[in-house]
Protein backbone atom coordinates (compact mmCIF):
# COMPACT_ATOMS: atom_id res chain seq x y z
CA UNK A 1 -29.33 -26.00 10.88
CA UNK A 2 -26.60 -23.49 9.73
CA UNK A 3 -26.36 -21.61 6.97
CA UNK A 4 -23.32 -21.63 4.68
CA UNK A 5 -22.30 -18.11 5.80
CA UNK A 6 -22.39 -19.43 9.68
CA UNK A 7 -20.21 -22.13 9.29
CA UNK A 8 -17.52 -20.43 6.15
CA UNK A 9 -14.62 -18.28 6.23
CA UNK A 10 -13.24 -18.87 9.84
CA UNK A 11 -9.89 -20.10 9.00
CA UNK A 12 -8.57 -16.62 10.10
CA UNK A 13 -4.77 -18.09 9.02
CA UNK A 14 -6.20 -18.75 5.37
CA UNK A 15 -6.33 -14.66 5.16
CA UNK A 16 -3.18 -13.84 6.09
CA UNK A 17 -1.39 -16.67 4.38
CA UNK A 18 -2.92 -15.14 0.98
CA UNK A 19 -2.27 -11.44 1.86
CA UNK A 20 1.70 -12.40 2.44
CA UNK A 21 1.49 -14.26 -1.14
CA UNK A 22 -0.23 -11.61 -2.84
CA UNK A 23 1.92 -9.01 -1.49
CA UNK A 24 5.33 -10.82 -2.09
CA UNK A 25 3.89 -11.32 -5.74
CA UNK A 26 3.55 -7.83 -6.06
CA UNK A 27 6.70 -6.72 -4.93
CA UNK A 28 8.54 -8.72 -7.20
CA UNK A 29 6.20 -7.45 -10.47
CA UNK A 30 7.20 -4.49 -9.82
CA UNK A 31 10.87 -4.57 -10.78
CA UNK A 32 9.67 -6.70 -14.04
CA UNK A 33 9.08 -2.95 -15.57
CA UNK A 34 12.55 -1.89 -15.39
CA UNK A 35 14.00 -3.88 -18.80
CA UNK A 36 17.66 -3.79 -18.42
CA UNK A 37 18.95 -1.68 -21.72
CA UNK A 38 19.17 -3.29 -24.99
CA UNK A 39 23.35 -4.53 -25.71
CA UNK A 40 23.16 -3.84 -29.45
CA UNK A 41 21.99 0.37 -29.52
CA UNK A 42 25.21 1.15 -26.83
CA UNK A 43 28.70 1.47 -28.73
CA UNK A 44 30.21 3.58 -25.69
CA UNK A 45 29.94 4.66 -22.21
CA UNK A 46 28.25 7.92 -22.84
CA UNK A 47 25.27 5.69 -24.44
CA UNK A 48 25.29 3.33 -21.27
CA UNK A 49 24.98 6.30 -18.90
CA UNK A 50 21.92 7.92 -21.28
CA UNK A 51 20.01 4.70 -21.41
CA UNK A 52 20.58 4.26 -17.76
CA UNK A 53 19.38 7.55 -16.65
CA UNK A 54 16.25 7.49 -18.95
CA UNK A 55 15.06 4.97 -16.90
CA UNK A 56 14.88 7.70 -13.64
CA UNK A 57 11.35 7.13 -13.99
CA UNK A 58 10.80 3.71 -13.73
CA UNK A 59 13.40 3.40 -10.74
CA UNK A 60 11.46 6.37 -9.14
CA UNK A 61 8.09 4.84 -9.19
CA UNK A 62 9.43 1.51 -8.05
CA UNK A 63 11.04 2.55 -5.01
CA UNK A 64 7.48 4.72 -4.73
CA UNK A 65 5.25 1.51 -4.89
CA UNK A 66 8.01 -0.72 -2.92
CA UNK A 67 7.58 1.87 0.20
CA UNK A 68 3.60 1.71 -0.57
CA UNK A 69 3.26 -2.14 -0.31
CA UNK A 70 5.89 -2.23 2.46
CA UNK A 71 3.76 0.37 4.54
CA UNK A 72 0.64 -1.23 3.47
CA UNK A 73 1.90 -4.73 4.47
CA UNK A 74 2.36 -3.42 7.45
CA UNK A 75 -0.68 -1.97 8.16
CA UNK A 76 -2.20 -5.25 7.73
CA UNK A 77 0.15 -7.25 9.96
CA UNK A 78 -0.28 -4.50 12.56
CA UNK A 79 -4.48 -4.92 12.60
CA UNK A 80 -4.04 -9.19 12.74
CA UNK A 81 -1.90 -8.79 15.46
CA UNK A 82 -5.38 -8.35 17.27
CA UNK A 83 -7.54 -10.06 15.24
CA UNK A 84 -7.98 -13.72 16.22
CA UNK A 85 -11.70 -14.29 14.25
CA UNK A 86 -13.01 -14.38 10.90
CA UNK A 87 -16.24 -14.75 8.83
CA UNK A 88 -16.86 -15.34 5.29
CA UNK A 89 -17.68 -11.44 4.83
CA UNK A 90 -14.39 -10.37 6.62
CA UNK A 91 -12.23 -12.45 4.26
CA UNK A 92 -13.86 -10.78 1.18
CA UNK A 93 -13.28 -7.59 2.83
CA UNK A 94 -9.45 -8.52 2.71
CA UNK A 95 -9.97 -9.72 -1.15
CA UNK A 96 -11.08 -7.06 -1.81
CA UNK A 97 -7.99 -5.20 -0.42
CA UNK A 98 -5.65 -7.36 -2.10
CA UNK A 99 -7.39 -6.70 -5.18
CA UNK A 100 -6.01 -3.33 -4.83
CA UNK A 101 -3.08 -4.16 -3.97
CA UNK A 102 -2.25 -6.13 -6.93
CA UNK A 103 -3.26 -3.60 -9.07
CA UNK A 104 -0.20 -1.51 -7.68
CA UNK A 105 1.88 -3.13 -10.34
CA UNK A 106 0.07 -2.23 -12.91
CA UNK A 107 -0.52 1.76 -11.52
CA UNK A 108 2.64 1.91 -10.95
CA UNK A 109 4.30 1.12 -14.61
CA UNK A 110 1.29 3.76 -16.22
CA UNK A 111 2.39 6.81 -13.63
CA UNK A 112 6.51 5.79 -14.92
CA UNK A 113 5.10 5.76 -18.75
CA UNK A 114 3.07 9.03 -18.14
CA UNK A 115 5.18 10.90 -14.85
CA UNK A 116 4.32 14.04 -15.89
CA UNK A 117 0.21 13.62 -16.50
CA UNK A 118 -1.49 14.53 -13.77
CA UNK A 119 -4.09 12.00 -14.63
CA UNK A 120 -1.49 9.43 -13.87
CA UNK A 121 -0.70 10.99 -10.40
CA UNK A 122 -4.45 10.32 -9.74
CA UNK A 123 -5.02 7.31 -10.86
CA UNK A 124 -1.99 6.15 -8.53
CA UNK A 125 -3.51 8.06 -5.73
CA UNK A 126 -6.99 6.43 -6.40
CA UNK A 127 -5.51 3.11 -5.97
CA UNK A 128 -3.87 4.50 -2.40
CA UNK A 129 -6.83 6.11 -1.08
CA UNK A 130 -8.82 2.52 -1.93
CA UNK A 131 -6.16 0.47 0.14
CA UNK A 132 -6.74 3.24 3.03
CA UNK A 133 -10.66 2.17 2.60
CA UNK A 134 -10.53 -1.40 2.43
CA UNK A 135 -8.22 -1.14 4.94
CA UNK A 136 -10.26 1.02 7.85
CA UNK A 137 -13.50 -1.01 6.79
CA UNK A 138 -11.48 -4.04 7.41
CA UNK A 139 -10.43 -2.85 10.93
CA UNK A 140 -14.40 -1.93 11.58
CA UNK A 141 -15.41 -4.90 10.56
CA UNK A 142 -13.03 -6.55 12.96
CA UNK A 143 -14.06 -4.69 15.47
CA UNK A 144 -17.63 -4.30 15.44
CA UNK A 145 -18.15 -8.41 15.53
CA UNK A 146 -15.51 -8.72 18.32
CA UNK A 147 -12.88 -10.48 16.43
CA UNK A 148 -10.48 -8.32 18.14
CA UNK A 149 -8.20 -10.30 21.38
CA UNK A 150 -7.32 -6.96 22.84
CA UNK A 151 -6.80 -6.34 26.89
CA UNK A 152 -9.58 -4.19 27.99
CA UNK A 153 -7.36 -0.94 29.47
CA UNK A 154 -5.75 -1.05 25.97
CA UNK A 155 -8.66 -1.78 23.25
CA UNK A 156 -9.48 2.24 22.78
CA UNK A 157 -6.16 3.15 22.57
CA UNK A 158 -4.97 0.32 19.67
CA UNK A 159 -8.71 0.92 17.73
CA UNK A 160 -7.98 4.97 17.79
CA UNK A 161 -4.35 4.54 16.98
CA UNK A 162 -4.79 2.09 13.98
CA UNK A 163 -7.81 4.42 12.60
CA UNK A 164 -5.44 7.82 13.01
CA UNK A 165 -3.09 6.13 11.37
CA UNK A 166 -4.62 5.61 8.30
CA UNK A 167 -6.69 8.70 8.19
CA UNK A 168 -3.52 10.89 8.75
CA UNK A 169 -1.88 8.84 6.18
CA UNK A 170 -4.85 9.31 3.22
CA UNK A 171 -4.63 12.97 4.15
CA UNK A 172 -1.53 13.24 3.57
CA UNK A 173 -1.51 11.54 0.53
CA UNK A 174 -4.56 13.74 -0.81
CA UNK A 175 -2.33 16.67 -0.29
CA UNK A 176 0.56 14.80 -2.33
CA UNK A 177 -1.68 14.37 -5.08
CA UNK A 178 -3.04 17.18 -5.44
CA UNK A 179 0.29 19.09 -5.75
CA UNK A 180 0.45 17.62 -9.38
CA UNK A 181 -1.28 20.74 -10.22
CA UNK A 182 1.71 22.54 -9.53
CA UNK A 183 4.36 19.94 -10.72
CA UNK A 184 4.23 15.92 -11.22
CA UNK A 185 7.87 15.77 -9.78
CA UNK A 186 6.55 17.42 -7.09
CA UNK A 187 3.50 15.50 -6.18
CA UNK A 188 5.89 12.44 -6.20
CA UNK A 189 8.65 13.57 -4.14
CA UNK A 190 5.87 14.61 -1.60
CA UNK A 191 4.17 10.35 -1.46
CA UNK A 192 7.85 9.45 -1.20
CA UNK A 193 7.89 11.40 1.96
CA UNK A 194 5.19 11.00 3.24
CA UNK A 195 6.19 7.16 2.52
CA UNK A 196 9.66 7.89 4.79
CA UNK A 197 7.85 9.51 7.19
CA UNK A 198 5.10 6.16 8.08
CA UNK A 199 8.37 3.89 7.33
CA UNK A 200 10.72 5.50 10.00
CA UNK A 201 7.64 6.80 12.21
CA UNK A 202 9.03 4.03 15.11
CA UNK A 203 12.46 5.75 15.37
CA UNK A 204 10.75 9.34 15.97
CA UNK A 205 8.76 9.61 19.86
CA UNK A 206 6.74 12.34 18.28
CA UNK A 207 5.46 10.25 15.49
CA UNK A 208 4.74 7.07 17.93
CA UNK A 209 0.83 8.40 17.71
CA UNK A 210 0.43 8.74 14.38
């Protein structure tokens, strides 16, 4: 007889039609912290323009956390491209990921209330660096019970390039984060960078690797 764990979980389609949901869900809560300013406290143009540019923060961090879920979305689509198996423990592994990654939402609208705490800074880089995790375990996971469909010249070469990937990226964002020592702004405009830099990678030969 099987056991429950033999025969649940192998809907591999199940996974990634909740990881597109949870992620589209997240992208739109994020713009849900921007309110729109308030008609009656503006009598002129000046006002407008104030009340707009007070909310530099919030706009900031959005377009922070949209280029984190894009780049994390991606991530994900990139490892199922090879992944053609699944097991009840490999689909908590990915709920597990997408409970950090609807928690983004909620990071994301304390680090635009408090930009210039460092605390906030880490706690937003926390909930990074846990995405990275979940997201190499998930790959290892894959891998080490052959749920991988990968031609045999080219499985080394796609397993090393996925892992690089992330670690260069949670290096990189360790060094973002820890620049908040120096200056919030400055921590931030580093993650947004770095952010650029894994968005764009594909137009750049030298980043093809990485």
């Amino acid at each position: 007889m099987k056991t429950y764990n033999e025969i649940a979980g192998h809907r591999i389609q199940r996974v990634e039609a909740i990881s597109d949901g949870v992620f589209a869900i997240a992208l739109t809560l994020l713009v849900l912290d921007i309110k729109v300013p308030v008609t009656e406290s503006i009598h002129s143009e000046n006002e407008l323009m104030a009340e707009f540019f007070s909310l530099a923060p919030k706009l900031l961090t959005y377009f922070l956390s949209f280029l984190t879920l894009g780049i994390f979305w991606t991530g994900q689509s990139s490892q199922f491209q090879f992944i053609e198996k699944s097991d009840r423990s490999f689909n908590w592994i990915n709920l597990f990921f997408l409970l950090f990654v609807s928690v983004i939402p909620f990071t994301t609208a304390f680090l635009s209330e408090h930009i210039t705490y460092k605390f906030a800074i880490g706690l937003y880089w926390l909930n990074i660096f846990l995405l990275g995790i979940m997201l190499y375990i998930n790959w290892t996971y894959a891998e080490k019970h052959n749920f991988i469909s990968v031609p045999p010249e080219e499985e080394s070469d796609v397993s090393k390039a996925i892992k690089r990937r992330i670690i260069y990226a949670s290096s990189l964002y360790t060094i973002a984060a820890l620049l908040c020592f120096i200056n919030t702004y400055l921590s931030i405009a580093v993650f947004i960078a770095v952010q650029l830099n894994s968005a764009i990678a594909i137009l750049s030969k030298s980043n093809r690797q990485i």
